[in-house]
C-alpha atoms as a PDB file:
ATOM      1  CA  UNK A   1     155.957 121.544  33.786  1.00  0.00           C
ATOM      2  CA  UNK A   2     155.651 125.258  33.479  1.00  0.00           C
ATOM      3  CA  UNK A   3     159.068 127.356  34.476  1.00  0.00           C
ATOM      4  CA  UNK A   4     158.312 128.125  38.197  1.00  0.00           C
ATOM      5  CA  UNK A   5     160.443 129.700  40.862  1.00  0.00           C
ATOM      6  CA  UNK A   6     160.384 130.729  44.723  1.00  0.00           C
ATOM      7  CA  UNK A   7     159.676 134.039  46.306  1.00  0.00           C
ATOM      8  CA  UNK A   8     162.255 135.079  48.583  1.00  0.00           C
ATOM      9  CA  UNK A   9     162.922 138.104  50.918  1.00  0.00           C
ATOM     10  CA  UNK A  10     166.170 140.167  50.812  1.00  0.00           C
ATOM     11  CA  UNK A  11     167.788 142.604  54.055  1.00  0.00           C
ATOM     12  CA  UNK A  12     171.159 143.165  54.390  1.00  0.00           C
ATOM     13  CA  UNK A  13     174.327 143.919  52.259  1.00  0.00           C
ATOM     14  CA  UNK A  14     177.517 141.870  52.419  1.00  0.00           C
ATOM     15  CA  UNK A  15     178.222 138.545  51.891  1.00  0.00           C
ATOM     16  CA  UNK A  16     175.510 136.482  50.616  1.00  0.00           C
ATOM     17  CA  UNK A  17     173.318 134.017  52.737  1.00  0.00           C
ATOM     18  CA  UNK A  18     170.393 131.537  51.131  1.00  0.00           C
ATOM     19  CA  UNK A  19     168.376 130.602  54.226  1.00  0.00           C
ATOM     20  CA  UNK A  20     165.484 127.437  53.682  1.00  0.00           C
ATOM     21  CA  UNK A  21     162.977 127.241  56.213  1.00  0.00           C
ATOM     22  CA  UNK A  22     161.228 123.914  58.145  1.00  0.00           C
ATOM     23  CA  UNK A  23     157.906 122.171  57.001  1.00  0.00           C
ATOM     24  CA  UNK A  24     154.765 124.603  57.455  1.00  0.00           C
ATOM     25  CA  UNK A  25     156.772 127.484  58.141  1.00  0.00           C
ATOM     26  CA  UNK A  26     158.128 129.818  55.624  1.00  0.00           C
ATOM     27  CA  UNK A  27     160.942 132.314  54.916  1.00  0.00           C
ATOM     28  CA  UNK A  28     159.491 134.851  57.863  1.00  0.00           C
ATOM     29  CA  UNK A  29     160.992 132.045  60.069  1.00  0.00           C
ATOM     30  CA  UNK A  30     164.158 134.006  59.687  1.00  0.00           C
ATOM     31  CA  UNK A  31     163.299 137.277  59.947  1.00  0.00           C
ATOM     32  CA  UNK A  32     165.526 137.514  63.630  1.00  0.00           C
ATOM     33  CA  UNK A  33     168.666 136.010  62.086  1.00  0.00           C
ATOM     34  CA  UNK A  34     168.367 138.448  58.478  1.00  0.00           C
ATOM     35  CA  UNK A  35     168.278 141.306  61.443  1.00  0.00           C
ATOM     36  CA  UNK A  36     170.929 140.603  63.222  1.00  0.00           C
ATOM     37  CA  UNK A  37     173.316 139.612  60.176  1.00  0.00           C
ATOM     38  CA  UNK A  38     172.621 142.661  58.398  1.00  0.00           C
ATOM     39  CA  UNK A  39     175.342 144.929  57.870  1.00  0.00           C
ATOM     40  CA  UNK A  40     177.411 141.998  57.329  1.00  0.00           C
ATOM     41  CA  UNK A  41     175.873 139.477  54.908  1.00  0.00           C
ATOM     42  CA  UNK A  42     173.168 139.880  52.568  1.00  0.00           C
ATOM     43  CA  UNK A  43     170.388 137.368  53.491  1.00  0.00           C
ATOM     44  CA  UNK A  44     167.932 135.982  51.156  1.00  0.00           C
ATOM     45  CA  UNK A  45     165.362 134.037  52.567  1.00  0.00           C
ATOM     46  CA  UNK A  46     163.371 131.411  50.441  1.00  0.00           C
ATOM     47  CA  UNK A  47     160.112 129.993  50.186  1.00  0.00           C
ATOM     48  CA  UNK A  48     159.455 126.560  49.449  1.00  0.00           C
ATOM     49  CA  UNK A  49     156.469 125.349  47.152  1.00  0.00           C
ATOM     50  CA  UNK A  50     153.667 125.968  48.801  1.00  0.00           C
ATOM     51  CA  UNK A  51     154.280 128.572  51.334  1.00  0.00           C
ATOM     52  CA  UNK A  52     154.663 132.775  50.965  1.00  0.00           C
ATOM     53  CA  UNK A  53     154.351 133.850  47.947  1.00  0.00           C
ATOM     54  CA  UNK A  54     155.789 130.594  46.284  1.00  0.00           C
ATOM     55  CA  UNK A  55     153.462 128.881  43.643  1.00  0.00           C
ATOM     56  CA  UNK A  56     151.589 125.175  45.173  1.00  0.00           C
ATOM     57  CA  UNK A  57     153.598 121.603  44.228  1.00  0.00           C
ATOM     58  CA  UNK A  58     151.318 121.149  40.619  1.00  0.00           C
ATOM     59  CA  UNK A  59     150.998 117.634  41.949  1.00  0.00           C
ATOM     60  CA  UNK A  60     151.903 116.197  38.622  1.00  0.00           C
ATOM     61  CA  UNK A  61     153.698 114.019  40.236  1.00  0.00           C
ATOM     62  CA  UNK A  62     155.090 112.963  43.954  1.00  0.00           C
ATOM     63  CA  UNK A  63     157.308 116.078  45.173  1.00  0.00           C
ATOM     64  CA  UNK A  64     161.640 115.396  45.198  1.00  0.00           C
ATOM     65  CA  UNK A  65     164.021 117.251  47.376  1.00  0.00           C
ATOM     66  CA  UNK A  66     165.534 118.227  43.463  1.00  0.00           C
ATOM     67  CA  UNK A  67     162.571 119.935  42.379  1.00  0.00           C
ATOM     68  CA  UNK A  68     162.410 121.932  45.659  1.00  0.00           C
ATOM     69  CA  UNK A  69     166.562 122.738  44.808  1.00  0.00           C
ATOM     70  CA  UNK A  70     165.020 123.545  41.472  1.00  0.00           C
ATOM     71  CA  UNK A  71     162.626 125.676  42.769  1.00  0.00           C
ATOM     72  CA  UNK A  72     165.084 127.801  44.333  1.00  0.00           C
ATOM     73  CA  UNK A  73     167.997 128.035  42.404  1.00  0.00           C
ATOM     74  CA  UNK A  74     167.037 131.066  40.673  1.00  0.00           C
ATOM     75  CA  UNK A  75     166.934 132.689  44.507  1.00  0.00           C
ATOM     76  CA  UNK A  76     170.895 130.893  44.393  1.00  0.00           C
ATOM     77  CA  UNK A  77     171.907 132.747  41.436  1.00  0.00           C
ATOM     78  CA  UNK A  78     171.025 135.896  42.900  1.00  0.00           C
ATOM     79  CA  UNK A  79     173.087 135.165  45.841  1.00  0.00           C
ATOM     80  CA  UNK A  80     175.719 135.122  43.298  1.00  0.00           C
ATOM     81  CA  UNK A  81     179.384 133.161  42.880  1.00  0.00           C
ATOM     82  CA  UNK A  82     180.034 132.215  46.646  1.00  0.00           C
ATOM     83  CA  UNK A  83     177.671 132.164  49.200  1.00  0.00           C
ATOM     84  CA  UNK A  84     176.719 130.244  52.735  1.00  0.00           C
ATOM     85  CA  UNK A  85     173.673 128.602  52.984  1.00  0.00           C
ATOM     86  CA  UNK A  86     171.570 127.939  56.156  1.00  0.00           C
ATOM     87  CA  UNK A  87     168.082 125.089  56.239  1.00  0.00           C
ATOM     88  CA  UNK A  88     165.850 123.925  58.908  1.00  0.00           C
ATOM     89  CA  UNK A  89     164.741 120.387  59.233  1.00  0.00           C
ATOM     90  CA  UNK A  90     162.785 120.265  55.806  1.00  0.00           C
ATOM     91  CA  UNK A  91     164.270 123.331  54.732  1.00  0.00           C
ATOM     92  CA  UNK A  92     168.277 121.338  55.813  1.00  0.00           C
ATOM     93  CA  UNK A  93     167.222 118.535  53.573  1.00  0.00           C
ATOM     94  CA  UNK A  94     166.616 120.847  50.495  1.00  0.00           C
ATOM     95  CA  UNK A  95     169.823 122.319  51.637  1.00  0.00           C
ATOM     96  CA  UNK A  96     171.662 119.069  51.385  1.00  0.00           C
ATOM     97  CA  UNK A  97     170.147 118.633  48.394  1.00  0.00           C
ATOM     98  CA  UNK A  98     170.867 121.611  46.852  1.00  0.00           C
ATOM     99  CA  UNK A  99     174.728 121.536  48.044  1.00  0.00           C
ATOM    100  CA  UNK A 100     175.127 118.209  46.106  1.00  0.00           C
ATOM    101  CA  UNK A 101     174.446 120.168  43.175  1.00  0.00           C
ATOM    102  CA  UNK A 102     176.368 122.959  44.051  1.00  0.00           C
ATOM    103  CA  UNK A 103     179.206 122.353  46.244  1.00  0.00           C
ATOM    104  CA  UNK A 104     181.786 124.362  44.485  1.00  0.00           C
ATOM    105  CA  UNK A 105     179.874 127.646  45.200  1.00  0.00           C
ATOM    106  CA  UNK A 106     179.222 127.070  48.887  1.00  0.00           C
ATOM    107  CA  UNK A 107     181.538 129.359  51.012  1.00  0.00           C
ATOM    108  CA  UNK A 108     179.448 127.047  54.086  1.00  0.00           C
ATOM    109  CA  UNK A 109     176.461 125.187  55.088  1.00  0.00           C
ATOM    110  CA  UNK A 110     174.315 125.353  58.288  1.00  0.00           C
ATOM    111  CA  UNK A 111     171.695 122.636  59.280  1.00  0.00           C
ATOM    112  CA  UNK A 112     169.410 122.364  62.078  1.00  0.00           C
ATOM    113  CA  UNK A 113     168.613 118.706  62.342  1.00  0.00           C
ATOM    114  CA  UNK A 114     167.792 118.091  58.515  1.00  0.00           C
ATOM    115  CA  UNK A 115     164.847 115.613  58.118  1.00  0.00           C
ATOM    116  CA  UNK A 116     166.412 113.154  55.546  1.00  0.00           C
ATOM    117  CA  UNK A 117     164.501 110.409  56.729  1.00  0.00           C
ATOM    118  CA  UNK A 118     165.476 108.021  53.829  1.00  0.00           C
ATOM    119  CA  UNK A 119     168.968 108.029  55.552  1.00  0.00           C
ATOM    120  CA  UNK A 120     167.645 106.615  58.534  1.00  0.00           C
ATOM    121  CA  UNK A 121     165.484 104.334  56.897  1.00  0.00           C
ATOM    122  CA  UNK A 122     168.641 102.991  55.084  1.00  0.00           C
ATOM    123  CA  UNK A 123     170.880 102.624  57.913  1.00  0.00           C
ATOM    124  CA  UNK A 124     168.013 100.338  59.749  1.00  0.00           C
ATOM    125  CA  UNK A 125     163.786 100.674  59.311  1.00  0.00           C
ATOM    126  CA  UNK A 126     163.302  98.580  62.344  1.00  0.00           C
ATOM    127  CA  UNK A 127     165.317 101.139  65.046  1.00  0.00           C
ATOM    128  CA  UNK A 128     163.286 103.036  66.856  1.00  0.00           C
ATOM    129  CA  UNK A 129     163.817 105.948  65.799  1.00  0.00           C
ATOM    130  CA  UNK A 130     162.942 105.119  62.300  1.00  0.00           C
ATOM    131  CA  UNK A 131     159.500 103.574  63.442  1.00  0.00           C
ATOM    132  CA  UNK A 132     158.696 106.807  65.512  1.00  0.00           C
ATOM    133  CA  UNK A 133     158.803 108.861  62.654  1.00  0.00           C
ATOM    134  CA  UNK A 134     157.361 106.696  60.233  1.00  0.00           C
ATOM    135  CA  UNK A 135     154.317 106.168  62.311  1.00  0.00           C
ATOM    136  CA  UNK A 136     153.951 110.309  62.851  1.00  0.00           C
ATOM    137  CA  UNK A 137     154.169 110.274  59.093  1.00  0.00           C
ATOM    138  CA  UNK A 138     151.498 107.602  58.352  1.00  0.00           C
ATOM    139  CA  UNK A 139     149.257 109.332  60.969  1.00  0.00           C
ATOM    140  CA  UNK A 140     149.835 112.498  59.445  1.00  0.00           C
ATOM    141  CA  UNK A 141     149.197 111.538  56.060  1.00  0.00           C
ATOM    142  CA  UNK A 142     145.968 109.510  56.971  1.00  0.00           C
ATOM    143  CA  UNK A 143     144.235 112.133  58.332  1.00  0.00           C
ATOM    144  CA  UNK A 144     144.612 114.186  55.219  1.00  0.00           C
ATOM    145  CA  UNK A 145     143.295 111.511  53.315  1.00  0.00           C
ATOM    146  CA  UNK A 146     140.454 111.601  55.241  1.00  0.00           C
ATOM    147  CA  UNK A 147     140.428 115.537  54.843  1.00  0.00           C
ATOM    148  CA  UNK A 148     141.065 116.066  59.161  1.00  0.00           C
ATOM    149  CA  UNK A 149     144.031 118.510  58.297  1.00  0.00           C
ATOM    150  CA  UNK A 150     143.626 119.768  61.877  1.00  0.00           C
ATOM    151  CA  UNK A 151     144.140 116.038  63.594  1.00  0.00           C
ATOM    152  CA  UNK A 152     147.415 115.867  61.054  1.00  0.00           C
ATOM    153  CA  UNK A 153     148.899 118.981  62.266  1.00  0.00           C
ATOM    154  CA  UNK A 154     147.937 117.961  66.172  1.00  0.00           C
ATOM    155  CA  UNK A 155     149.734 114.910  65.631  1.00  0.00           C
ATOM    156  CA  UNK A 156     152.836 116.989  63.241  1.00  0.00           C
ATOM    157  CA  UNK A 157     153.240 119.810  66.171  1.00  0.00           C
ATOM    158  CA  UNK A 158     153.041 117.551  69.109  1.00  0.00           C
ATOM    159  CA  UNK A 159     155.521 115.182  67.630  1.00  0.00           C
ATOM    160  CA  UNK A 160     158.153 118.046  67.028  1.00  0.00           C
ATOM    161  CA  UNK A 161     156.750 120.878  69.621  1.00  0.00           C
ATOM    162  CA  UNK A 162     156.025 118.190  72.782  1.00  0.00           C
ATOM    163  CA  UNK A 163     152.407 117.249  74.254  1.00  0.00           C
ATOM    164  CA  UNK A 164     149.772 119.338  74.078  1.00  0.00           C
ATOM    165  CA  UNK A 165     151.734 122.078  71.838  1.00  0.00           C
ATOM    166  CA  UNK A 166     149.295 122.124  69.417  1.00  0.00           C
ATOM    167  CA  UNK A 167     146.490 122.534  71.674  1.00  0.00           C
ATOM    168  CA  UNK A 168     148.279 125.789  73.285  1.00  0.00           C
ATOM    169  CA  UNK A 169     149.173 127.288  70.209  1.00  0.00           C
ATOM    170  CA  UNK A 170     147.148 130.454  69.186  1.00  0.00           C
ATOM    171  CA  UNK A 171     143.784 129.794  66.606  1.00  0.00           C
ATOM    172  CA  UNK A 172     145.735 131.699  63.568  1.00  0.00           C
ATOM    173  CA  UNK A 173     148.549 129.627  64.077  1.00  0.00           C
ATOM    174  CA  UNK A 174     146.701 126.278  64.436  1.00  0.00           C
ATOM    175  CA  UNK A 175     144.878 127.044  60.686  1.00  0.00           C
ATOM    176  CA  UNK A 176     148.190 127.738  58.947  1.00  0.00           C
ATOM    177  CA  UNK A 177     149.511 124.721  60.314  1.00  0.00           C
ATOM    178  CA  UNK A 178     146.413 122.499  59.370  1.00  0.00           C
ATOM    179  CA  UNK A 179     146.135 124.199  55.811  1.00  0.00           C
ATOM    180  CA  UNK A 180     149.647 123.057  55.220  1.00  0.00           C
ATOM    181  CA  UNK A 181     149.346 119.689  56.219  1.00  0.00           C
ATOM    182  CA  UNK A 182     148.459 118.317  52.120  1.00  0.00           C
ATOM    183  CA  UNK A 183     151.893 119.977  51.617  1.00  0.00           C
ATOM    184  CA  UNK A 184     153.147 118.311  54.225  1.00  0.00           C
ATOM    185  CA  UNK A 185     152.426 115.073  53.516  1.00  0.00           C
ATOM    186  CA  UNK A 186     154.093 115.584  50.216  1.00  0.00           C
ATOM    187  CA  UNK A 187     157.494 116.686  51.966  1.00  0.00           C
ATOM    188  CA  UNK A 188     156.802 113.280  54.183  1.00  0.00           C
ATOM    189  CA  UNK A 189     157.379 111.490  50.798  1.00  0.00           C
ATOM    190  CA  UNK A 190     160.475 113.559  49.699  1.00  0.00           C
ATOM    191  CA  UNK A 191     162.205 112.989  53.011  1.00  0.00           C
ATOM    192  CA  UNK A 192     161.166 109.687  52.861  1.00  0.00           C
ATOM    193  CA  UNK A 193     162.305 108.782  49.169  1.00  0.00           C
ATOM    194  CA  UNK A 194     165.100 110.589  48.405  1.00  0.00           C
ATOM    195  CA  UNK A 195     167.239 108.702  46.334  1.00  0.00           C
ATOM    196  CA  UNK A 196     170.789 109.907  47.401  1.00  0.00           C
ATOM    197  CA  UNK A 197     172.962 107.391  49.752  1.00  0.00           C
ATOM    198  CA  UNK A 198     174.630 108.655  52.637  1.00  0.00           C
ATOM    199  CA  UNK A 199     178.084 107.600  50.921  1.00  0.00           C
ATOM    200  CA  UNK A 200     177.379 110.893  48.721  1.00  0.00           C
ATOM    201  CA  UNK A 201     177.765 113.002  51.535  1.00  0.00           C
ATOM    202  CA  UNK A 202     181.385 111.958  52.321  1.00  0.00           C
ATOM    203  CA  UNK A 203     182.372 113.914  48.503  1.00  0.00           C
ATOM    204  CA  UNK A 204     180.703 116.684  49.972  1.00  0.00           C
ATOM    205  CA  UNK A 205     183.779 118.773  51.437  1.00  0.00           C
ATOM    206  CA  UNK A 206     182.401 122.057  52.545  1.00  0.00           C
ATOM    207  CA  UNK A 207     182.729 123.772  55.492  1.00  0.00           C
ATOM    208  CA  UNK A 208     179.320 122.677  57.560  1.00  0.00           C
ATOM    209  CA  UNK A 209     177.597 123.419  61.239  1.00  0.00           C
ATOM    210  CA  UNK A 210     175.399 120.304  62.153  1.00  0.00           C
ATOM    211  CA  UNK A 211     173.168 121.930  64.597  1.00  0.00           C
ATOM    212  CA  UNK A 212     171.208 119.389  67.026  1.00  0.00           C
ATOM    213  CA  UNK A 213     168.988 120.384  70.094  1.00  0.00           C
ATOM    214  CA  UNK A 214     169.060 118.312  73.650  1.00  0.00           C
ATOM    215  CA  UNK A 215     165.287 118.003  73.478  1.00  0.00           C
ATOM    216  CA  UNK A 216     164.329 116.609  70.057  1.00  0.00           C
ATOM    217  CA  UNK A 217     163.294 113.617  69.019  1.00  0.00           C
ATOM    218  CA  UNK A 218     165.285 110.463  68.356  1.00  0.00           C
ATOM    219  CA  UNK A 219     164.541 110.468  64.222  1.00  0.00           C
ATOM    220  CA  UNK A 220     166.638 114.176  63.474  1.00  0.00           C
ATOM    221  CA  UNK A 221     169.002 113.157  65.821  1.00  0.00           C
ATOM    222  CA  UNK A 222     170.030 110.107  64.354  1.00  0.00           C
ATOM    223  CA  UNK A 223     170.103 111.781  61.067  1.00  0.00           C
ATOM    224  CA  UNK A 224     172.246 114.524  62.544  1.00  0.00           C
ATOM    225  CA  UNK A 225     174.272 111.066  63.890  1.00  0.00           C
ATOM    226  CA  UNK A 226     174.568 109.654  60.477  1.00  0.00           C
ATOM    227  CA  UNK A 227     175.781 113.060  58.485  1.00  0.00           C
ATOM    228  CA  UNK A 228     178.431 113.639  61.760  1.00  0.00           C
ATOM    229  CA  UNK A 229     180.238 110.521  60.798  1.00  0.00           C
ATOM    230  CA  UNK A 230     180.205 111.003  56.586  1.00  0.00           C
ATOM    231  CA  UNK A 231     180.465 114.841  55.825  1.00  0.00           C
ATOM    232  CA  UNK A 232     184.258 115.305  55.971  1.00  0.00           C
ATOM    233  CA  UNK A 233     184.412 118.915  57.322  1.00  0.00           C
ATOM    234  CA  UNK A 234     181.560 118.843  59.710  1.00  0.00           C
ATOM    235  CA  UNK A 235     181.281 120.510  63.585  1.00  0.00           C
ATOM    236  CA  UNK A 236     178.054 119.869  65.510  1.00  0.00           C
ATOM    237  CA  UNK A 237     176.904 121.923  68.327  1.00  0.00           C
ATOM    238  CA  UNK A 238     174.164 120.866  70.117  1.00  0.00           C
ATOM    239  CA  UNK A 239     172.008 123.344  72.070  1.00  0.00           C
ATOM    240  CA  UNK A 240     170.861 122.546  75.233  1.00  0.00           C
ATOM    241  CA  UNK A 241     167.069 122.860  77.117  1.00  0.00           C
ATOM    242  CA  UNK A 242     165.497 123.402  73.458  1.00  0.00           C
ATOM    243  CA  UNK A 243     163.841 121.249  70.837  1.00  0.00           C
ATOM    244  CA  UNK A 244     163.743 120.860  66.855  1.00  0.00           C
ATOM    245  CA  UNK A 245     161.470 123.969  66.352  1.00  0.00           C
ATOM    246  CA  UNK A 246     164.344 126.507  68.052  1.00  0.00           C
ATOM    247  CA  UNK A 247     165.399 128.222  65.410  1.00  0.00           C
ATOM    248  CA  UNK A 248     161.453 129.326  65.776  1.00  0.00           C
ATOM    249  CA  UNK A 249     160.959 129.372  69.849  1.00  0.00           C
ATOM    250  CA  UNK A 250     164.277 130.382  70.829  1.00  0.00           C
ATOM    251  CA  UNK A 251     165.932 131.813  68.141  1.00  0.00           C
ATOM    252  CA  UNK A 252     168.337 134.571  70.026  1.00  0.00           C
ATOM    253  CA  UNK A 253     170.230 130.949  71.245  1.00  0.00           C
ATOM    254  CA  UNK A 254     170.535 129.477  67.715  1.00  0.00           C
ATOM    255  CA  UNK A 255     171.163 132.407  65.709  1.00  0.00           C
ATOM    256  CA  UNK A 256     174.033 133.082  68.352  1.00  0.00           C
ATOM    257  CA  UNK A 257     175.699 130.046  66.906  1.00  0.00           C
ATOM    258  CA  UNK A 258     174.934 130.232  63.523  1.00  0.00           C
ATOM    259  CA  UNK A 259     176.591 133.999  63.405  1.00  0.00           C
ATOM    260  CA  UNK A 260     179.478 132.806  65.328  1.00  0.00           C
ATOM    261  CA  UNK A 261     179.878 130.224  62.813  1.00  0.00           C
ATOM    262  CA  UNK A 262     180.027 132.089  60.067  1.00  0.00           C
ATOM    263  CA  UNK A 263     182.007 134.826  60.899  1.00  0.00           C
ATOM    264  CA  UNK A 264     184.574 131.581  62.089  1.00  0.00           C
ATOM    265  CA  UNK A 265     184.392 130.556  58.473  1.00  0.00           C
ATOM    266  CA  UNK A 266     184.737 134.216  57.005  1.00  0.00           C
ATOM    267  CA  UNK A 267     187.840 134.696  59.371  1.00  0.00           C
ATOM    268  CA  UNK A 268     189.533 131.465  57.995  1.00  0.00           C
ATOM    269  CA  UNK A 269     188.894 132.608  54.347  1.00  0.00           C
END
């Protein structure tokens, strides 16, 4: 495989801050949190395969979490020796990913309900929560088999949005979503699949925010559940009368916590 890397966008000066975006999103996502920690910290905000400016998964072969970590570490070395790093749902699971690799240069990590779904999956397939989300995935991917990308991202925003989200949300929004959707359905097996046991987490001692909301589903919860009880220097914060997609729809309320957090970590060296 040809030598590929992510685009990223840069504001700020200060300390350094890698932020990963959720599924069918992409680093504009945190364009409200690089404002308001500018001055402070240097943000750099990635783009996954697929999305901005970032080259398409080849398809060679099924997408990992490593290759997107792969993808993005040169946006990592920029960041430099020490920096915090901050993920979204897909975007927390990359981050997870990527802070196995790279623990010893992690000043702190942020996730908003990281979709590790193979976590879940381990723990028990047959709890609910695990055959919620592995039915929204088999939908999801069905219907881009049978090329109805907009009937997979119906069924993708209504699962993490609520009912009828997808039908309120603007036409422009409702193509980039659908387009997406073959990318998608690759992160669905990446999430799914990835090969690290929760044990791993527990060597994992860096400073980290677990960030849930009151109004998601059951599946990121009970990862958020499972990575509580392992990571060994862990606070979670859960944010009420908002759901998985708030870093997006309410973003004031979660970038509030994420900035108190780190300036918390900064104070404590």
């Amino acid at each position: 495989m040809q030598h590929r890397r992510a685009s990223f966008r840069e504001a700020g000066t200060g300390v350094p801050v890698v932020c990963i975006h959720a599924s069918a999103s992409s680093s504009g996502q945190w364009r409200p949190l690089m404002e308001r920690l500018a001055g402070r910290f240097r943000s750099l905000a990635v783009d996954l395969y697929g999305y901005g400016q970032s080259p398409p998964w080849p398809d060679e072969r099924p997408l990992s979490l490593a290759d997107e970590a792969a993808l993005i570490e040169p946006v990592c070395e920029a960041a430099g020796d020490r920096f915090h790093m901050i993920g979204h749902s897909y975007g927390a699971a990359v981050a997870l990913k990527t802070a196995l690799l790279r623990p010893v240069r992690l000043r702190s990590l942020v996730l908003f309900e990281p979709v590790l779904f193979a976590l879940l999956m381990a723990e028990d397939p047959c709890q609910p929560a695990a055959r919620e989300i592995a039915a929204v995935r088999d939908d999801t991917v069905a219907a881009v088999d049978r090329g109805d990308v907009d009937a997979a991202g119906a069924r993708f925003v209504d699962y993490w949005m609520g009912p009828c989200s997808w039908a309120g949300m603007p036409g422009p929004r409702r193509q980039a979503v659908a387009s997406a959707m073959p990318k998608v359905k690759a992160e669905w097996l990446a999430a799914f699949t990835e090969p690290t046991p929760l044990s791993a987490f527990a060597a994992l001692d860096v400073p980290t925010l677990c960030i849930v909301a009151s109004n998601s589903p059951d599946s990121p919860r009970g990862v958020a559940r499972l990575l509580a009880k392992t990571l060994p220097s862990v606070t979670t914060v859960e944010i009420d009368g908002v759901g998985h997609m708030a870093p997006v729809t309410h973003p004031d309320l979660v970038n509030a916590v994420i900035e108190d957090y780190l300036e918390r970590v900064m104070a404590t060296g």
